[in-house]
ModelCIF file with pLDDT and N, C-alpha, C, O atoms, coordinates in Angstrom:
data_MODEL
#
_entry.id   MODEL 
#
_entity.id                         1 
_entity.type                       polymer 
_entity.pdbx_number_of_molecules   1 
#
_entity_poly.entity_id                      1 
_entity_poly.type                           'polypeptide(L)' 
_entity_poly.nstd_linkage                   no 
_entity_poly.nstd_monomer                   no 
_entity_poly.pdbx_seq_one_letter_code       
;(UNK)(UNK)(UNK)(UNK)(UNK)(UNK)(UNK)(UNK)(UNK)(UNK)(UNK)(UNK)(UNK)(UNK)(UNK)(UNK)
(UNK)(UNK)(UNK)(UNK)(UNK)(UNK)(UNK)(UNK)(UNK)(UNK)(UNK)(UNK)(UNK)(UNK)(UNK)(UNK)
;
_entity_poly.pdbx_seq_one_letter_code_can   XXXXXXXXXXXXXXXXXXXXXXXXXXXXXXXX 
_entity_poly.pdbx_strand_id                 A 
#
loop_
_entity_poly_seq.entity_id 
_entity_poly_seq.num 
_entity_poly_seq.mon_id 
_entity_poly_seq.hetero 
1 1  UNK n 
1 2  UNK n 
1 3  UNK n 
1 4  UNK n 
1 5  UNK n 
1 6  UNK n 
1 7  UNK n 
1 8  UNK n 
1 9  UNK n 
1 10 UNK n 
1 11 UNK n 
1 12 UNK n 
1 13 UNK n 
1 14 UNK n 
1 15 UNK n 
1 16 UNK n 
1 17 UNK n 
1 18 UNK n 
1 19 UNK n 
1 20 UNK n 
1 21 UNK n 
1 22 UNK n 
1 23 UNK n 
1 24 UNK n 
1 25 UNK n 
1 26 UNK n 
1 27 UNK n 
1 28 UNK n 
1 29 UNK n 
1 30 UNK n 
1 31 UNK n 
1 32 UNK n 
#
_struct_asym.id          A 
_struct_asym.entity_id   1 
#
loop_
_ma_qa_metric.id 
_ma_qa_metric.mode 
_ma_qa_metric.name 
_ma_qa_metric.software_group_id 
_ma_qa_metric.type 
1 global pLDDT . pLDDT 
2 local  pLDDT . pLDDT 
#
_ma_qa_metric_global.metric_id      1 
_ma_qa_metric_global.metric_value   79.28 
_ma_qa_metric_global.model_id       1 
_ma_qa_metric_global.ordinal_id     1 
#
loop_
_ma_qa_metric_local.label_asym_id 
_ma_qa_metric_local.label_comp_id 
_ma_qa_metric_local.label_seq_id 
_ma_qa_metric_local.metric_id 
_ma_qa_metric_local.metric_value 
_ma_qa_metric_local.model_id 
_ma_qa_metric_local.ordinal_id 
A UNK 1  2 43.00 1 1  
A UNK 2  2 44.00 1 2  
A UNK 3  2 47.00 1 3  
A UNK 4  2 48.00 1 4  
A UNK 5  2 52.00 1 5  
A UNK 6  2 56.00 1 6  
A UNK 7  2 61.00 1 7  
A UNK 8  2 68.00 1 8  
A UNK 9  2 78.00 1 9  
A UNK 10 2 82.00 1 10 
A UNK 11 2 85.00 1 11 
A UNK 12 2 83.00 1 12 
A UNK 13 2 86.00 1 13 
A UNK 14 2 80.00 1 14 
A UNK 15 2 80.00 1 15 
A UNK 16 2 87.00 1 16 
A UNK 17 2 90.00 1 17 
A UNK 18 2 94.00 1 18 
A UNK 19 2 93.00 1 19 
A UNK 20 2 93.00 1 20 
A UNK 21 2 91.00 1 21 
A UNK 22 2 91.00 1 22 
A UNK 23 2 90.00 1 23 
A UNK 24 2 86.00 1 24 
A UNK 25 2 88.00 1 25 
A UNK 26 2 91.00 1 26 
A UNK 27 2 91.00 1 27 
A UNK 28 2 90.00 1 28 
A UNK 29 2 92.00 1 29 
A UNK 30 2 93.00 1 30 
A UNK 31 2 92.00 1 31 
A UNK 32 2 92.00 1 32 
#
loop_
_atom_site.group_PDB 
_atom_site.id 
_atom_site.type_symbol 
_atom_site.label_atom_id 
_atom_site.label_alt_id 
_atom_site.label_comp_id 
_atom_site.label_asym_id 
_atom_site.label_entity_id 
_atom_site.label_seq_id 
_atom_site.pdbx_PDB_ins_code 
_atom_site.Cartn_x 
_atom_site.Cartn_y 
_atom_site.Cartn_z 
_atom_site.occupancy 
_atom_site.B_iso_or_equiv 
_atom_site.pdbx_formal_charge 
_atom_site.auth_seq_id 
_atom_site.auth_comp_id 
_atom_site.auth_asym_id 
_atom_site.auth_atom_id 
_atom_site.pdbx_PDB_model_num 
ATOM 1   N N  . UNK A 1 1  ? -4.119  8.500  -17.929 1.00 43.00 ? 1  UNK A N  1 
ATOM 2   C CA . UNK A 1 1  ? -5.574  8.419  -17.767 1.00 43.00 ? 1  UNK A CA 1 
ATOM 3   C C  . UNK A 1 1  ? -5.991  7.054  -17.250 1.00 43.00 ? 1  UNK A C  1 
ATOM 4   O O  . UNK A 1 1  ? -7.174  6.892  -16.949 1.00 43.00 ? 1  UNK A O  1 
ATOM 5   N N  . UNK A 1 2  ? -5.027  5.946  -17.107 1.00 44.00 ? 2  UNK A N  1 
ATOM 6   C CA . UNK A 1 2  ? -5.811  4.380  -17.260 1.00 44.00 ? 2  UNK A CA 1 
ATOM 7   C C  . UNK A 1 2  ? -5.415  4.561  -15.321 1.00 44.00 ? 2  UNK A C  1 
ATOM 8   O O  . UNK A 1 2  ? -6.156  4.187  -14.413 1.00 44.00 ? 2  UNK A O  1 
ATOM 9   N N  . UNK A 1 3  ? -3.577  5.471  -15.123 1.00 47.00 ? 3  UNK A N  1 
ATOM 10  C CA . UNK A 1 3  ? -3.460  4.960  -14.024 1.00 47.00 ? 3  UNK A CA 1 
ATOM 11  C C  . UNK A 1 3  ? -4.494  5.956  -12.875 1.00 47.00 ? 3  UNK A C  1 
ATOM 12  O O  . UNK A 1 3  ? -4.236  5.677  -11.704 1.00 47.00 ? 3  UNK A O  1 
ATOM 13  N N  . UNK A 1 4  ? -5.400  6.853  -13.014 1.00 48.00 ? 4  UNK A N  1 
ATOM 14  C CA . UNK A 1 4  ? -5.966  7.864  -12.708 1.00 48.00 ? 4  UNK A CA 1 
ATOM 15  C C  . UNK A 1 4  ? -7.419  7.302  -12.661 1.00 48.00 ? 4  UNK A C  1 
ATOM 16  O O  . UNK A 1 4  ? -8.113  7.744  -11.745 1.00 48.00 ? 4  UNK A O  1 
ATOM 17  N N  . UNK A 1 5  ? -8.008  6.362  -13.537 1.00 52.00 ? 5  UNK A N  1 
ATOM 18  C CA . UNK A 1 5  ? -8.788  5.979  -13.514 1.00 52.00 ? 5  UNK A CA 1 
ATOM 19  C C  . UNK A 1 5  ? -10.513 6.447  -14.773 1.00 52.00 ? 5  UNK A C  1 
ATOM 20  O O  . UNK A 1 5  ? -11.695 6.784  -14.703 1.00 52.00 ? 5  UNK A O  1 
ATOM 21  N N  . UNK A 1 6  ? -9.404  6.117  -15.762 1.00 56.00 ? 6  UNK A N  1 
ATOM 22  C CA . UNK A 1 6  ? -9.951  6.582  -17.084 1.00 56.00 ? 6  UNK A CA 1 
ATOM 23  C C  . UNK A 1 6  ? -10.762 8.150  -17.436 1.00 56.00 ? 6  UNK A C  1 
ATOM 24  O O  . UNK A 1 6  ? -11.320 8.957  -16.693 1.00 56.00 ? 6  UNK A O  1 
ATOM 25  N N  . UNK A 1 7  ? -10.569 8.131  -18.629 1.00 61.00 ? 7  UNK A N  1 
ATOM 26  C CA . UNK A 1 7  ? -11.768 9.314  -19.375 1.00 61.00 ? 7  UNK A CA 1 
ATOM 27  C C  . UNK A 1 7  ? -13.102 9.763  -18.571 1.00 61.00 ? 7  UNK A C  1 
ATOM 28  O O  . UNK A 1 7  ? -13.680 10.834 -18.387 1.00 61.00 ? 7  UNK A O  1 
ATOM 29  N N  . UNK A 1 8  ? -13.275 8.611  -18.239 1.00 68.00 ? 8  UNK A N  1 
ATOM 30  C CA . UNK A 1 8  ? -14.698 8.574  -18.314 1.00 68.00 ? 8  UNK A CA 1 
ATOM 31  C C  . UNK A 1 8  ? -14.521 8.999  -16.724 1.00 68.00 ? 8  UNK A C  1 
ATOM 32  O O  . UNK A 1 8  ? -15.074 10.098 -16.722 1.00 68.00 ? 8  UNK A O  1 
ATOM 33  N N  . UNK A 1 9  ? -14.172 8.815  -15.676 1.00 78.00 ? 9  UNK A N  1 
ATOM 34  C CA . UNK A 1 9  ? -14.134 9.146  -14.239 1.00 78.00 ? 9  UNK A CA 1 
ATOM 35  C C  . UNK A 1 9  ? -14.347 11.007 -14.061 1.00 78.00 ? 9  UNK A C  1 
ATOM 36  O O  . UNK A 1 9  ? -13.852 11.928 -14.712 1.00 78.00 ? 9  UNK A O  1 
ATOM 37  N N  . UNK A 1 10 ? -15.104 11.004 -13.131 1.00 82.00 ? 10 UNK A N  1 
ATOM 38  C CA . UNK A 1 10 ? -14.728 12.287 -12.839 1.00 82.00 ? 10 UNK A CA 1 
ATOM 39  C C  . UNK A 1 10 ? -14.844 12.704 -11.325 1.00 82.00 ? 10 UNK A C  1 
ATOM 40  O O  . UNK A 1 10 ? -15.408 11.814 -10.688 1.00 82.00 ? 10 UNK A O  1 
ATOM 41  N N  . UNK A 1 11 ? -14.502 13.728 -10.594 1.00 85.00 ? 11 UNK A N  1 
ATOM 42  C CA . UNK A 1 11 ? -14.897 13.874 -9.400  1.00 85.00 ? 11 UNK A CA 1 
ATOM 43  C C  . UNK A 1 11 ? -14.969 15.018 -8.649  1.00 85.00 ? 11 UNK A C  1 
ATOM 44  O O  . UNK A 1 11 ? -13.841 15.341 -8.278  1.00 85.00 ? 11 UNK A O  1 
ATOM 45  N N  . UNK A 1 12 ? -15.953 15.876 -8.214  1.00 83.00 ? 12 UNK A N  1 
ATOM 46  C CA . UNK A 1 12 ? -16.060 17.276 -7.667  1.00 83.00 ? 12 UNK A CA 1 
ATOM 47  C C  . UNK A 1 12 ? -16.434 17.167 -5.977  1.00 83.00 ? 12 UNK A C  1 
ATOM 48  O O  . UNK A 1 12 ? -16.064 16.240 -5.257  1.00 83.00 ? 12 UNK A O  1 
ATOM 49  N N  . UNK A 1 13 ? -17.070 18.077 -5.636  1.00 86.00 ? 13 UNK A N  1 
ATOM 50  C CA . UNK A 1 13 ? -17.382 18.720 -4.171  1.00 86.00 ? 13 UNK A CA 1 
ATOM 51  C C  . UNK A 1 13 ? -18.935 18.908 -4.527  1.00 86.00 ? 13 UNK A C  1 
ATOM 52  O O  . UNK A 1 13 ? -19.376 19.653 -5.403  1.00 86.00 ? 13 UNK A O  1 
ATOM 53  N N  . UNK A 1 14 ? -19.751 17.994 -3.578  1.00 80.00 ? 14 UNK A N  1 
ATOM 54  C CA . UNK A 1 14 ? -20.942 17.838 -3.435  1.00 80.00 ? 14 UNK A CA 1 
ATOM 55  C C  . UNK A 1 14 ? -21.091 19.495 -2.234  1.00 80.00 ? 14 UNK A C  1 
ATOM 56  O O  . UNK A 1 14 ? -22.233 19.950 -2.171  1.00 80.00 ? 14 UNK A O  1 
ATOM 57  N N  . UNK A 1 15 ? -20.284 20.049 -1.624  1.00 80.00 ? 15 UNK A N  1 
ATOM 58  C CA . UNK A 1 15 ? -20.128 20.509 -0.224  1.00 80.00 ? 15 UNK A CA 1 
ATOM 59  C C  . UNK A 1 15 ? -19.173 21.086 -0.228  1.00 80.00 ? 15 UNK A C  1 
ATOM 60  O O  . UNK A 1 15 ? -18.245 20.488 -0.774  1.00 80.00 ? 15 UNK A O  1 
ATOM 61  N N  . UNK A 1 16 ? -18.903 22.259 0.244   1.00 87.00 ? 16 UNK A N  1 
ATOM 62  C CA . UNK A 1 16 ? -17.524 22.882 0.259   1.00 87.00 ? 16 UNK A CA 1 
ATOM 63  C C  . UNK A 1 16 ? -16.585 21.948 1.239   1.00 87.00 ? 16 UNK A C  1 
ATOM 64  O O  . UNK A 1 16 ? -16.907 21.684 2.398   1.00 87.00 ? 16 UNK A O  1 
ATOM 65  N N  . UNK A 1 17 ? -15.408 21.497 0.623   1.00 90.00 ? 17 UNK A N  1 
ATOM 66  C CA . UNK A 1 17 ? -14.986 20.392 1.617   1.00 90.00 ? 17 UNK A CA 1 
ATOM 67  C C  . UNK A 1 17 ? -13.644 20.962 1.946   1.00 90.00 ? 17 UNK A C  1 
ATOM 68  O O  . UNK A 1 17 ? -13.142 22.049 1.662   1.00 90.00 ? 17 UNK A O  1 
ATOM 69  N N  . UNK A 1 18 ? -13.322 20.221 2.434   1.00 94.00 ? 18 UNK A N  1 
ATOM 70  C CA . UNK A 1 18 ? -11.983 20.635 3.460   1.00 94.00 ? 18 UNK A CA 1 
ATOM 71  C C  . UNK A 1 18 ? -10.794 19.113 3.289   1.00 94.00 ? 18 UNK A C  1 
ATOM 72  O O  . UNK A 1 18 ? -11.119 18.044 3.806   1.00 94.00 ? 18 UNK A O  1 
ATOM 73  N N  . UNK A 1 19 ? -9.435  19.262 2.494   1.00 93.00 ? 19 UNK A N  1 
ATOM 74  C CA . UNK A 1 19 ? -9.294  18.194 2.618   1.00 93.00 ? 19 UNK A CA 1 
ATOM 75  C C  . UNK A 1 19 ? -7.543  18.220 2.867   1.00 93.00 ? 19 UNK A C  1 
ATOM 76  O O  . UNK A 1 19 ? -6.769  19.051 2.392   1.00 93.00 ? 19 UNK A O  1 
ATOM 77  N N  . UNK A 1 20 ? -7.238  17.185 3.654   1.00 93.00 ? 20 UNK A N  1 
ATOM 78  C CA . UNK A 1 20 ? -5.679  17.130 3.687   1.00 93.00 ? 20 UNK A CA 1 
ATOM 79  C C  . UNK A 1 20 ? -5.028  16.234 2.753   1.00 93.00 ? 20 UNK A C  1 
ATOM 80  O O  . UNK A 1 20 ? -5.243  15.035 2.573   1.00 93.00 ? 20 UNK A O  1 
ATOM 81  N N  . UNK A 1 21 ? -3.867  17.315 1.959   1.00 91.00 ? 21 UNK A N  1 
ATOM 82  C CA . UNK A 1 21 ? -3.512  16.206 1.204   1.00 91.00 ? 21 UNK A CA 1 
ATOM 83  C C  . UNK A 1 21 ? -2.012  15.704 1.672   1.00 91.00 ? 21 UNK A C  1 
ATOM 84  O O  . UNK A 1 21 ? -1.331  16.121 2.608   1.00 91.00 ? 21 UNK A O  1 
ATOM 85  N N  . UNK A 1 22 ? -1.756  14.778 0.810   1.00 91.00 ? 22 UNK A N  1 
ATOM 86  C CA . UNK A 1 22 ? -0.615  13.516 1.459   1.00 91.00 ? 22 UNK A CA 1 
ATOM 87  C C  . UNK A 1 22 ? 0.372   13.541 0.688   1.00 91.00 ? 22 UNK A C  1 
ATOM 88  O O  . UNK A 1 22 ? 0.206   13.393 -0.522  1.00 91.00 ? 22 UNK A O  1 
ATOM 89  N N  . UNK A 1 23 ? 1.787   13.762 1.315   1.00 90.00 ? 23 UNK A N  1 
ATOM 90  C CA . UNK A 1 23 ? 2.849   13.691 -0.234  1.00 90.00 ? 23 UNK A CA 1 
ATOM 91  C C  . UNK A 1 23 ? 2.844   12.011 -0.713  1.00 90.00 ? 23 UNK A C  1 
ATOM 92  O O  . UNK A 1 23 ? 3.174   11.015 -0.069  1.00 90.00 ? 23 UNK A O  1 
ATOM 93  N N  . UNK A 1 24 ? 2.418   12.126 -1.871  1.00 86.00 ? 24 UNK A N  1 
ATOM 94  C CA . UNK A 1 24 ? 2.715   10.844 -3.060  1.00 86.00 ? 24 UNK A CA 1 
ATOM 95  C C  . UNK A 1 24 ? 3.831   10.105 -2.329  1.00 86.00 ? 24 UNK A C  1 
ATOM 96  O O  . UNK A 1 24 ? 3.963   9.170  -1.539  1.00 86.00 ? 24 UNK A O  1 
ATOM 97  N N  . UNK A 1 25 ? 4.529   10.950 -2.956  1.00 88.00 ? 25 UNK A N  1 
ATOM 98  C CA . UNK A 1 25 ? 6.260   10.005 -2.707  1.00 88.00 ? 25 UNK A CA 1 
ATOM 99  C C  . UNK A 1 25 ? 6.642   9.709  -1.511  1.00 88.00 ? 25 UNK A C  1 
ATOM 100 O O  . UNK A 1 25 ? 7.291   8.682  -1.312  1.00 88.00 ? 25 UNK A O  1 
ATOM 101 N N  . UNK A 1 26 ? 6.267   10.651 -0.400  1.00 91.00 ? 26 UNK A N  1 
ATOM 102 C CA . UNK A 1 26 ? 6.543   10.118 1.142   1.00 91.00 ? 26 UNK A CA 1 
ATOM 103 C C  . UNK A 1 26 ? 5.703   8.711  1.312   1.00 91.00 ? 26 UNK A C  1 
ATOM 104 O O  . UNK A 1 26 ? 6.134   7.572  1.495   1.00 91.00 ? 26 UNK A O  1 
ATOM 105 N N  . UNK A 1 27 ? 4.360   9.188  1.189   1.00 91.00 ? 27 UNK A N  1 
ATOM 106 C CA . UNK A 1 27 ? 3.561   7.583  1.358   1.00 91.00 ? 27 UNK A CA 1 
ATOM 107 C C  . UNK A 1 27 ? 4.462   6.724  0.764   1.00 91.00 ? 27 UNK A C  1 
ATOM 108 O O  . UNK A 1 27 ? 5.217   6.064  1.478   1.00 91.00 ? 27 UNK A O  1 
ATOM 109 N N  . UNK A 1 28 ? 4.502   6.615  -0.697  1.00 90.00 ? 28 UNK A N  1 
ATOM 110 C CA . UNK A 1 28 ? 4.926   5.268  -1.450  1.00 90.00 ? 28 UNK A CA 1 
ATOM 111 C C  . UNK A 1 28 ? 6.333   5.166  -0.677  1.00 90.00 ? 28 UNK A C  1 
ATOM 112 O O  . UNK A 1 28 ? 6.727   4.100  -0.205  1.00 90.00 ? 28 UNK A O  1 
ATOM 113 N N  . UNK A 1 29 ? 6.627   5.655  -0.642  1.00 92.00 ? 29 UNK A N  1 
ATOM 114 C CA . UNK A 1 29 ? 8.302   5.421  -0.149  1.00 92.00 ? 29 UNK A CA 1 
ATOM 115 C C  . UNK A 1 29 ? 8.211   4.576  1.276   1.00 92.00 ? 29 UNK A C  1 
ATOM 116 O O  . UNK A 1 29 ? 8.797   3.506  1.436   1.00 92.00 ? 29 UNK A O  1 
ATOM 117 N N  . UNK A 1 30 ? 7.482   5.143  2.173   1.00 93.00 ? 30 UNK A N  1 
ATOM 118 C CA . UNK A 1 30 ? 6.835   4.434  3.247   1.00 93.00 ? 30 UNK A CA 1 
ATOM 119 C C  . UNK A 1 30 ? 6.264   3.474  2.960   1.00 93.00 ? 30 UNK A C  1 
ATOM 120 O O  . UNK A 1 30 ? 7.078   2.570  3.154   1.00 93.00 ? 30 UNK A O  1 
ATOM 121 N N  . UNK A 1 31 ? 5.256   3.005  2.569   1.00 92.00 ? 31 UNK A N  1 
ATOM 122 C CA . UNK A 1 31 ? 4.990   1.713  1.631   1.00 92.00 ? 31 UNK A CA 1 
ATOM 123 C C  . UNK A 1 31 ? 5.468   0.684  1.638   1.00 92.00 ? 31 UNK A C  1 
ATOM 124 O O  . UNK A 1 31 ? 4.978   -0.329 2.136   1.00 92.00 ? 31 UNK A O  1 
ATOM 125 N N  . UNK A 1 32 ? 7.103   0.836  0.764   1.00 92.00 ? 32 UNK A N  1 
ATOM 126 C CA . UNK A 1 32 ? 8.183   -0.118 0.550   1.00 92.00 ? 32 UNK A CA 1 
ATOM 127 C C  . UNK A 1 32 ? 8.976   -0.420 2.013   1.00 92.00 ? 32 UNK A C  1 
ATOM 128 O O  . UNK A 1 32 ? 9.925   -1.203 2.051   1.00 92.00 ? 32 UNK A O  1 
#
């Protein structure tokens, strides 16, 4: 929860949205 950005955070779709997601581990790995 702390690394996510606590309890208290939350976050929805103002808009039906459309979104691409990114593999974690490819990025970070790329990263380094």
């Amino acid at each position: 929860t702390q690394r996510y950005g606590g309890r208290a955070l939350n976050g929805e779709a103002l808009q039906d949205s459309t979104l691409l997601l990114l593999s974690r581990p490819a990025v970070t790995a790329l990263a380094r």
